[in-house]
PDB file of N, CA and C in Angstrom:
ATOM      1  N   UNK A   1       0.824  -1.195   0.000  1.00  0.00           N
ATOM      2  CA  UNK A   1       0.000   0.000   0.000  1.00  0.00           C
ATOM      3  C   UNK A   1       0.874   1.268   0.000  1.00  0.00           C
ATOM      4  N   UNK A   2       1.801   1.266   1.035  1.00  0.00           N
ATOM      5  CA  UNK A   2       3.118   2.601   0.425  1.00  0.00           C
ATOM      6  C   UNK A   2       3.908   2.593  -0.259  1.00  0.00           C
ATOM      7  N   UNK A   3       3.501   1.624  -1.055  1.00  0.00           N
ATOM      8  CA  UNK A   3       4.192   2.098  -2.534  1.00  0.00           C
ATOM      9  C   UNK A   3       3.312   2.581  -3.648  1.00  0.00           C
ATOM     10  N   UNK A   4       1.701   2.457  -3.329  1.00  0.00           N
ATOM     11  CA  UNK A   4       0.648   3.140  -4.146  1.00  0.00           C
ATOM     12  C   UNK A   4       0.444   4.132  -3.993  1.00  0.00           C
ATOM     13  N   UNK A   5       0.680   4.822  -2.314  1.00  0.00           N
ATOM     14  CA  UNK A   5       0.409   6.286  -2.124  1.00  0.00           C
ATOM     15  C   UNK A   5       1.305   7.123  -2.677  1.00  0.00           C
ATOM     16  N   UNK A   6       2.818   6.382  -2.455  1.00  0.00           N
ATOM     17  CA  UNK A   6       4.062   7.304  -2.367  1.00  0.00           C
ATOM     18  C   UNK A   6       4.589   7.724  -3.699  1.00  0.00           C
ATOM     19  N   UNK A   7       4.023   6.876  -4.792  1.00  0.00           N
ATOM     20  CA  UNK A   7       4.491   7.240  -6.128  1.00  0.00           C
ATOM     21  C   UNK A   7       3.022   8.351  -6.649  1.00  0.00           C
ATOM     22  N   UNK A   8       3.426   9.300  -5.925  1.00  0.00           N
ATOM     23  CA  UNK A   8       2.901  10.209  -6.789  1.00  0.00           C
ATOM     24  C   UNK A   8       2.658  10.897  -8.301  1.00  0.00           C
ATOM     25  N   UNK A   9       3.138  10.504  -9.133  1.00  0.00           N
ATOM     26  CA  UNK A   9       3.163  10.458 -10.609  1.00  0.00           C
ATOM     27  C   UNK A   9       1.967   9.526 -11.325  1.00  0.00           C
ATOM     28  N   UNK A  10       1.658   8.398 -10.397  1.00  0.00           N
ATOM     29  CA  UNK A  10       0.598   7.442 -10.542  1.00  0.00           C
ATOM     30  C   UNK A  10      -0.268   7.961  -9.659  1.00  0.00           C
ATOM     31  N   UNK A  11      -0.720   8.640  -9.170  1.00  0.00           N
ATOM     32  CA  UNK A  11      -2.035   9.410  -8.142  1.00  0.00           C
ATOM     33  C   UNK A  11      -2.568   9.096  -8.943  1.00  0.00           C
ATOM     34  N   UNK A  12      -2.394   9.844 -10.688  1.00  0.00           N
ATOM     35  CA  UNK A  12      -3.613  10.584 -11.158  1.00  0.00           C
ATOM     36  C   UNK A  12      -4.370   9.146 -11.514  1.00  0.00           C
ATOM     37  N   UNK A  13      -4.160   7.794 -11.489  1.00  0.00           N
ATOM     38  CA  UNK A  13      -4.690   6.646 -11.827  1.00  0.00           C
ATOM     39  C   UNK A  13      -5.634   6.309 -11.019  1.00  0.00           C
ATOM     40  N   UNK A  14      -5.766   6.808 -10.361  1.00  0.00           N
ATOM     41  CA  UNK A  14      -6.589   6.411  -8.829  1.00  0.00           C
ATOM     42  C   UNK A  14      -7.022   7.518  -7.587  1.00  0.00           C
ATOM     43  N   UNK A  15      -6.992   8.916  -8.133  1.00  0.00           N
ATOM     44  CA  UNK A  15      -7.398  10.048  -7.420  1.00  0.00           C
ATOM     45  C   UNK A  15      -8.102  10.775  -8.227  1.00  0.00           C
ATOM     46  N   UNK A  16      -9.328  10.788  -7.473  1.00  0.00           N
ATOM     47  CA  UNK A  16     -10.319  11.584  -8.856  1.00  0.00           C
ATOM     48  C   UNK A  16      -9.848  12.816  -9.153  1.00  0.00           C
ATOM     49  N   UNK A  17      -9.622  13.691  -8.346  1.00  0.00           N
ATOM     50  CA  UNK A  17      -8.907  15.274  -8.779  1.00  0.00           C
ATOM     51  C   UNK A  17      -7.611  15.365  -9.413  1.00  0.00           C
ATOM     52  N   UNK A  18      -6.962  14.476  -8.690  1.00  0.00           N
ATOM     53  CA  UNK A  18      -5.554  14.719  -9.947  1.00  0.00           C
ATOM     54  C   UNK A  18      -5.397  14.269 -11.544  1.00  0.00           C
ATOM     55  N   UNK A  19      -4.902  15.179 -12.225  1.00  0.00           N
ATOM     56  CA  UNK A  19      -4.862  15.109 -13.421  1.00  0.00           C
ATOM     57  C   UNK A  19      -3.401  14.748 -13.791  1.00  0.00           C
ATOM     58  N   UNK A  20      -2.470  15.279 -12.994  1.00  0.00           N
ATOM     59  CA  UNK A  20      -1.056  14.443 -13.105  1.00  0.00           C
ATOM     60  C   UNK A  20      -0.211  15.302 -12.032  1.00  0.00           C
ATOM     61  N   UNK A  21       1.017  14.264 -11.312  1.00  0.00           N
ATOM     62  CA  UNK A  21       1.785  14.699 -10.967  1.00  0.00           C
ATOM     63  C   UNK A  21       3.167  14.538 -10.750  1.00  0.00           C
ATOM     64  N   UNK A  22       4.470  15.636 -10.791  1.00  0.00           N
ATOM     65  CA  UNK A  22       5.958  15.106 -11.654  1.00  0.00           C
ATOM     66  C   UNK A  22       6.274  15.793 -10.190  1.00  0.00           C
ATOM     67  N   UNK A  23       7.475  14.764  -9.740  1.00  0.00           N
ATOM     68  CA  UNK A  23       8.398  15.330  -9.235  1.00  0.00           C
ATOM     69  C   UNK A  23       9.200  16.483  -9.053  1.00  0.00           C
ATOM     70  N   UNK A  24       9.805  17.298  -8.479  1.00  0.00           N
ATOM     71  CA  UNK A  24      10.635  18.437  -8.514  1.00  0.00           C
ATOM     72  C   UNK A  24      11.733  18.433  -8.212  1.00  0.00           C
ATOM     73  N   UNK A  25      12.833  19.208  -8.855  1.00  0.00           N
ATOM     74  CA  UNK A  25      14.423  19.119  -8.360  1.00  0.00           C
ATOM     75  C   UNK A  25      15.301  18.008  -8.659  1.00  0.00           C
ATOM     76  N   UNK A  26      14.607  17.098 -10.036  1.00  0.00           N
ATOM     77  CA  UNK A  26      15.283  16.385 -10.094  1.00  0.00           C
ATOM     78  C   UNK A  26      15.291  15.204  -9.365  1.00  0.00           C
ATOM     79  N   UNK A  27      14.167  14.854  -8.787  1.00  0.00           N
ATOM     80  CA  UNK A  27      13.892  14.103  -7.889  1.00  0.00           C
ATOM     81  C   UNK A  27      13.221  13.194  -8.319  1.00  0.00           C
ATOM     82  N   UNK A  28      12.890  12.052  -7.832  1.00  0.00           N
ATOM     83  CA  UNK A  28      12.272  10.864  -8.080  1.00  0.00           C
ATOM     84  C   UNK A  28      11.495   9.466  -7.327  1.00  0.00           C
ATOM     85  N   UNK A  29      11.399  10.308  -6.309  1.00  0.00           N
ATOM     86  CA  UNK A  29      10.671   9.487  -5.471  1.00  0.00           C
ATOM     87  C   UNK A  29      11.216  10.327  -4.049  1.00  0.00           C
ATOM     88  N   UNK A  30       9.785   9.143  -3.373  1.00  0.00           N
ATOM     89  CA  UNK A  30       9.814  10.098  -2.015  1.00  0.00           C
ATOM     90  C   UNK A  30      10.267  10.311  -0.744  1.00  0.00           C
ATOM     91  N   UNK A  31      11.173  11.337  -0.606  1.00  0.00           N
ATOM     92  CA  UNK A  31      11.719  11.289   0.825  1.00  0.00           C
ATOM     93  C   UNK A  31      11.247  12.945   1.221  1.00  0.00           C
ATOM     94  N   UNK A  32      11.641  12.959   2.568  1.00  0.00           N
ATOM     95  CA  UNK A  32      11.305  13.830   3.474  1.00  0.00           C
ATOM     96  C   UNK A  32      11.841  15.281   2.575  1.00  0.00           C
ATOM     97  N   UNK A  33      11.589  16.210   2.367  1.00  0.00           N
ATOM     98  CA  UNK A  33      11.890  17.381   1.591  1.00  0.00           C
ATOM     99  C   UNK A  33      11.835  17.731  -0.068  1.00  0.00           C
ATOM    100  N   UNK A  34      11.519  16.326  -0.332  1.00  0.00           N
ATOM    101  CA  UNK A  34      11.276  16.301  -1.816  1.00  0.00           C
ATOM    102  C   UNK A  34       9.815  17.161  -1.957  1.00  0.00           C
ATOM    103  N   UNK A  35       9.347  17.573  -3.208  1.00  0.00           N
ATOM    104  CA  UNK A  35       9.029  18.434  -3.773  1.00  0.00           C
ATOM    105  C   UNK A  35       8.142  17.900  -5.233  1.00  0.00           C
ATOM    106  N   UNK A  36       6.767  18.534  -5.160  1.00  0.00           N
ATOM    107  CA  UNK A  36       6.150  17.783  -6.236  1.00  0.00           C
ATOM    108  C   UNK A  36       5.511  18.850  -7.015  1.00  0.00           C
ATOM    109  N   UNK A  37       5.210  18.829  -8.207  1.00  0.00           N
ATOM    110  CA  UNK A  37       3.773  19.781  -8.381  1.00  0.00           C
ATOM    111  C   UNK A  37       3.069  19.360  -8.883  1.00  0.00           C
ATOM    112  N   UNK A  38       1.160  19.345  -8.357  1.00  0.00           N
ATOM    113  CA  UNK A  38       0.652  19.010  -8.880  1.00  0.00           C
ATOM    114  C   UNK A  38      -0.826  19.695  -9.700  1.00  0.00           C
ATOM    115  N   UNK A  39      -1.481  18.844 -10.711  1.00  0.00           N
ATOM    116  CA  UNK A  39      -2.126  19.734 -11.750  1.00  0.00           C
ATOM    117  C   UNK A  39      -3.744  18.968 -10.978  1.00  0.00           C
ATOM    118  N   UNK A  40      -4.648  19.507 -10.645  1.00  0.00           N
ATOM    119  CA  UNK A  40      -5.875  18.996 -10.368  1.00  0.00           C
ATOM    120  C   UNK A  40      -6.482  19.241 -10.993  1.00  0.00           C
ATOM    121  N   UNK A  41      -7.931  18.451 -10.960  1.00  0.00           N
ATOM    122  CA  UNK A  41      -9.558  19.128 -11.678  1.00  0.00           C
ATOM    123  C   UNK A  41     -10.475  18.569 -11.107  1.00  0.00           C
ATOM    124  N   UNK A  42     -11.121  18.990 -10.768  1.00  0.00           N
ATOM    125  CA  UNK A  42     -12.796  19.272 -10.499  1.00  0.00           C
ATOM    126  C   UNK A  42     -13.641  20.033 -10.856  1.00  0.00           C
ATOM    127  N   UNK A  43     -14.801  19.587 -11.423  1.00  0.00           N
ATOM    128  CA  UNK A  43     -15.695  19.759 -11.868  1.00  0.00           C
ATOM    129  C   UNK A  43     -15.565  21.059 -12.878  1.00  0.00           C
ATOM    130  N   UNK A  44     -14.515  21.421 -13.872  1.00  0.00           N
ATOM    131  CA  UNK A  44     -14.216  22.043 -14.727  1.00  0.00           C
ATOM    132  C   UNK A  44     -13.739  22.988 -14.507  1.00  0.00           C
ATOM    133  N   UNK A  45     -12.375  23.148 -13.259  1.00  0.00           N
ATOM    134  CA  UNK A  45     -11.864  24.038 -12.805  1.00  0.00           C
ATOM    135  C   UNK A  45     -10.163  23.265 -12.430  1.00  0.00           C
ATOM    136  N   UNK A  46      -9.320  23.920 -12.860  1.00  0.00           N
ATOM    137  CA  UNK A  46      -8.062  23.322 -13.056  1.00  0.00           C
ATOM    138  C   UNK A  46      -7.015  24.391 -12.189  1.00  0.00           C
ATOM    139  N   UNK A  47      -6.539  23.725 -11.454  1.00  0.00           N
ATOM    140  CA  UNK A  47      -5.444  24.481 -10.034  1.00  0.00           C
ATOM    141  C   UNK A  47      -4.004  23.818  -9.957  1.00  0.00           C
ATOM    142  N   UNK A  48      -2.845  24.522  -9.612  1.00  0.00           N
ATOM    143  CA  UNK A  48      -1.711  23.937  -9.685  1.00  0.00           C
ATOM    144  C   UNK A  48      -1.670  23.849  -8.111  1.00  0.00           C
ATOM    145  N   UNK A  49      -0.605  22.758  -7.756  1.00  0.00           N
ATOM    146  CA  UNK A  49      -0.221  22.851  -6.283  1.00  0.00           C
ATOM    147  C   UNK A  49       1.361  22.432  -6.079  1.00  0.00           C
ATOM    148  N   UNK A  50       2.038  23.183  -5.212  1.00  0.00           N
ATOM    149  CA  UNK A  50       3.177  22.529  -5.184  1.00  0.00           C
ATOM    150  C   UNK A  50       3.406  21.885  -3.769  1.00  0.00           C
ATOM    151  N   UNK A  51       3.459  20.523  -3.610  1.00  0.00           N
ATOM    152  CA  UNK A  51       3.606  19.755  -2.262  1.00  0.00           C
ATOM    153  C   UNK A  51       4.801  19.213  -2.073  1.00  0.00           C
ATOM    154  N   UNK A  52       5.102  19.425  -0.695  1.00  0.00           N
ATOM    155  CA  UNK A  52       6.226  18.916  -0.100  1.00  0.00           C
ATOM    156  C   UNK A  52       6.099  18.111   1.268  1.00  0.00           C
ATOM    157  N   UNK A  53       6.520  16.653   0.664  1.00  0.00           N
ATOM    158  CA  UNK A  53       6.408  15.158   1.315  1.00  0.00           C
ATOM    159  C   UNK A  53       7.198  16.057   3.010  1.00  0.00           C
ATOM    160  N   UNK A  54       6.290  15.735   3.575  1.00  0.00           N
ATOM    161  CA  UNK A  54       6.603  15.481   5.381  1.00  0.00           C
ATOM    162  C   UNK A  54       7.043  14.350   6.065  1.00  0.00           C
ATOM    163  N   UNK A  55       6.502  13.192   5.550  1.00  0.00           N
ATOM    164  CA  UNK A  55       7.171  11.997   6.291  1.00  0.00           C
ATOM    165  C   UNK A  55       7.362  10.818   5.103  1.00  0.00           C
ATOM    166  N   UNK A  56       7.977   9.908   4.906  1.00  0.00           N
ATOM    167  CA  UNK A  56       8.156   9.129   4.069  1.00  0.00           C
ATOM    168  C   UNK A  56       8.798   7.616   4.897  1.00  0.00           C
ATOM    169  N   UNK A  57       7.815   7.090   5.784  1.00  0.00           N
ATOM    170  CA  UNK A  57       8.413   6.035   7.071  1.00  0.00           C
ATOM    171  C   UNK A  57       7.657   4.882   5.917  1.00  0.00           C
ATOM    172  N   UNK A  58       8.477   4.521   5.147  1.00  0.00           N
ATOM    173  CA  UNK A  58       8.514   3.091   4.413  1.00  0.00           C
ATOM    174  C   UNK A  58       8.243   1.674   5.561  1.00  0.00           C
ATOM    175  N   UNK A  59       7.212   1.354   5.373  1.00  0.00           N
ATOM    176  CA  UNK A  59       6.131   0.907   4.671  1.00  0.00           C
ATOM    177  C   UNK A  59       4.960   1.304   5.618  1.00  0.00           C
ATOM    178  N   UNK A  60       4.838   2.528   6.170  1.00  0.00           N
ATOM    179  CA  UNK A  60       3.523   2.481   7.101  1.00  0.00           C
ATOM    180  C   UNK A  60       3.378   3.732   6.868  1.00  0.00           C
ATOM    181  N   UNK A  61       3.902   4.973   6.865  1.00  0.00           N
ATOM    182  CA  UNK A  61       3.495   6.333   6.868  1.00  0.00           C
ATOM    183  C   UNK A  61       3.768   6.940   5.462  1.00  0.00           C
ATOM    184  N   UNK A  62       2.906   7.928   4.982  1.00  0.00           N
ATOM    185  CA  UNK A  62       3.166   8.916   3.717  1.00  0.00           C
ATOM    186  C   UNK A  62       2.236  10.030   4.028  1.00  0.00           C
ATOM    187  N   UNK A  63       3.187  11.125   3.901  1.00  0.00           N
ATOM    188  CA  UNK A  63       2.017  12.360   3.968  1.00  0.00           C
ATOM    189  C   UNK A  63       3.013  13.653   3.314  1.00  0.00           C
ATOM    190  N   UNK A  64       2.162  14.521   3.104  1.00  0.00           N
ATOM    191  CA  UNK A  64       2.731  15.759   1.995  1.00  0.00           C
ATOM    192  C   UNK A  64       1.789  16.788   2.677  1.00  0.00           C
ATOM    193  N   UNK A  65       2.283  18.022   3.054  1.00  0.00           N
ATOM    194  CA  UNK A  65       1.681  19.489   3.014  1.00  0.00           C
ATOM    195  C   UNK A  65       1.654  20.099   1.178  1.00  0.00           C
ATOM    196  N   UNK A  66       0.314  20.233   1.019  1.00  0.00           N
ATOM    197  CA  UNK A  66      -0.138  20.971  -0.433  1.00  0.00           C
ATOM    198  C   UNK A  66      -0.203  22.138   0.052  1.00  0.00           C
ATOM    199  N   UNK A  67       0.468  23.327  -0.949  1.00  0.00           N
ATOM    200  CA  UNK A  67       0.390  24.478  -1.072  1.00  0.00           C
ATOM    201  C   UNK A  67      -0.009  25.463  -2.461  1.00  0.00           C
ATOM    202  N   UNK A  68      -1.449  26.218  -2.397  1.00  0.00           N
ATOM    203  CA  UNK A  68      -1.902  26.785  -3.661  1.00  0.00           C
ATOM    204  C   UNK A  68      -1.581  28.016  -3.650  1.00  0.00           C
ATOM    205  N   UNK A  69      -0.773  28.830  -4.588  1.00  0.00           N
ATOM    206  CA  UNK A  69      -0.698  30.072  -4.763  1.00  0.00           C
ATOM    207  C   UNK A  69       0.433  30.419  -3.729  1.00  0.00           C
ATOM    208  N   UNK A  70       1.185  29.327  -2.919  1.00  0.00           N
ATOM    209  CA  UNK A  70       2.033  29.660  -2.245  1.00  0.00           C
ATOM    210  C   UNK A  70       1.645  29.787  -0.794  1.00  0.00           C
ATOM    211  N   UNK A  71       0.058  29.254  -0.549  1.00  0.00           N
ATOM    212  CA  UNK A  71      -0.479  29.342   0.729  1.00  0.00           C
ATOM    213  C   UNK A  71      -0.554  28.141   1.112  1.00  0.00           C
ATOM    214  N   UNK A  72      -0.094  27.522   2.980  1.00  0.00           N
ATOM    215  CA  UNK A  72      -0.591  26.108   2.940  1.00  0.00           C
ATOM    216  C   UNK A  72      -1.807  26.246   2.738  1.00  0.00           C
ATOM    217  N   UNK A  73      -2.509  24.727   1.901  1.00  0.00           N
ATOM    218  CA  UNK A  73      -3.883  24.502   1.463  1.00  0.00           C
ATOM    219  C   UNK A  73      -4.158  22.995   2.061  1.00  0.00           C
ATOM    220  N   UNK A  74      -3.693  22.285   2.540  1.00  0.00           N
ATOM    221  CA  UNK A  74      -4.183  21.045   3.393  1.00  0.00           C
ATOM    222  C   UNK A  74      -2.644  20.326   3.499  1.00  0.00           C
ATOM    223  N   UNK A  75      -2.915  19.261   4.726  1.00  0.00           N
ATOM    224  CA  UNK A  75      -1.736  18.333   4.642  1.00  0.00           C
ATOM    225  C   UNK A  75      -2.444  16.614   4.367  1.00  0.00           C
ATOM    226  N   UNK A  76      -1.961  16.053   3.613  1.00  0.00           N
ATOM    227  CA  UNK A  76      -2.162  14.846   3.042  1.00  0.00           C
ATOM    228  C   UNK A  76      -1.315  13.362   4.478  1.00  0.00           C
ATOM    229  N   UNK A  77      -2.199  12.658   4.808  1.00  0.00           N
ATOM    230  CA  UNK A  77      -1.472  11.700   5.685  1.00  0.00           C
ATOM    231  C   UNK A  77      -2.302  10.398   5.376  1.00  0.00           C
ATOM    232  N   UNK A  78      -1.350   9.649   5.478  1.00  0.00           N
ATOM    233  CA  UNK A  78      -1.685   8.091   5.179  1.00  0.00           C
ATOM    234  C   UNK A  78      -0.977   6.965   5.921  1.00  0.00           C
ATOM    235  N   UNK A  79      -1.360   6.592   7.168  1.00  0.00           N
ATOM    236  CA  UNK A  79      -0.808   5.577   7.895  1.00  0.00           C
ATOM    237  C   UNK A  79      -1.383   4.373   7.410  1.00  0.00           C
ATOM    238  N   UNK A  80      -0.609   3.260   6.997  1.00  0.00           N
ATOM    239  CA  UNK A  80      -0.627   2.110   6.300  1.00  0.00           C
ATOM    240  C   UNK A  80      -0.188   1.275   7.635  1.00  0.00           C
TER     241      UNK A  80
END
């Protein structure tokens, strides 16, 4: 299961709002300070976000603070 949450690039396969999301900095998977951005949609309204992974405790924890416009906008957590 934390390897379905944590590859974020595959969200958009299985999260209704995301439309896709790429890594940042050259990065490629997830550890603590890595950096994502992502493209959403709902209901015909399209928003960028740039999130940065908070915990990355292989194989039980994944979570990311999302930020829109540069404001925090929620934090994402997933204990497995």
């Amino acid at each position: 299961m934390y390897d379905l949450v944590s590859d974020v690039p595959e969200m958009a396969t299985w999260a209704a709002e995301v439309a896709r999301n790429k890594w940042l900095d050259g990065l490629a998977g997830p550890a603590v300070g890595a950096r994502f951005r992502g493209v959403n949609r709902h209901r015909g309204r399209v928003w960028t976000t740039v999130c940065t992974v908070t915990a990355a405790d292989r194989p039980s924890r994944f979570e990311f603070l999302v930020r829109v416009a540069g404001l925090p906008s929620a934090k994402w957590r997933y204990h497995i």
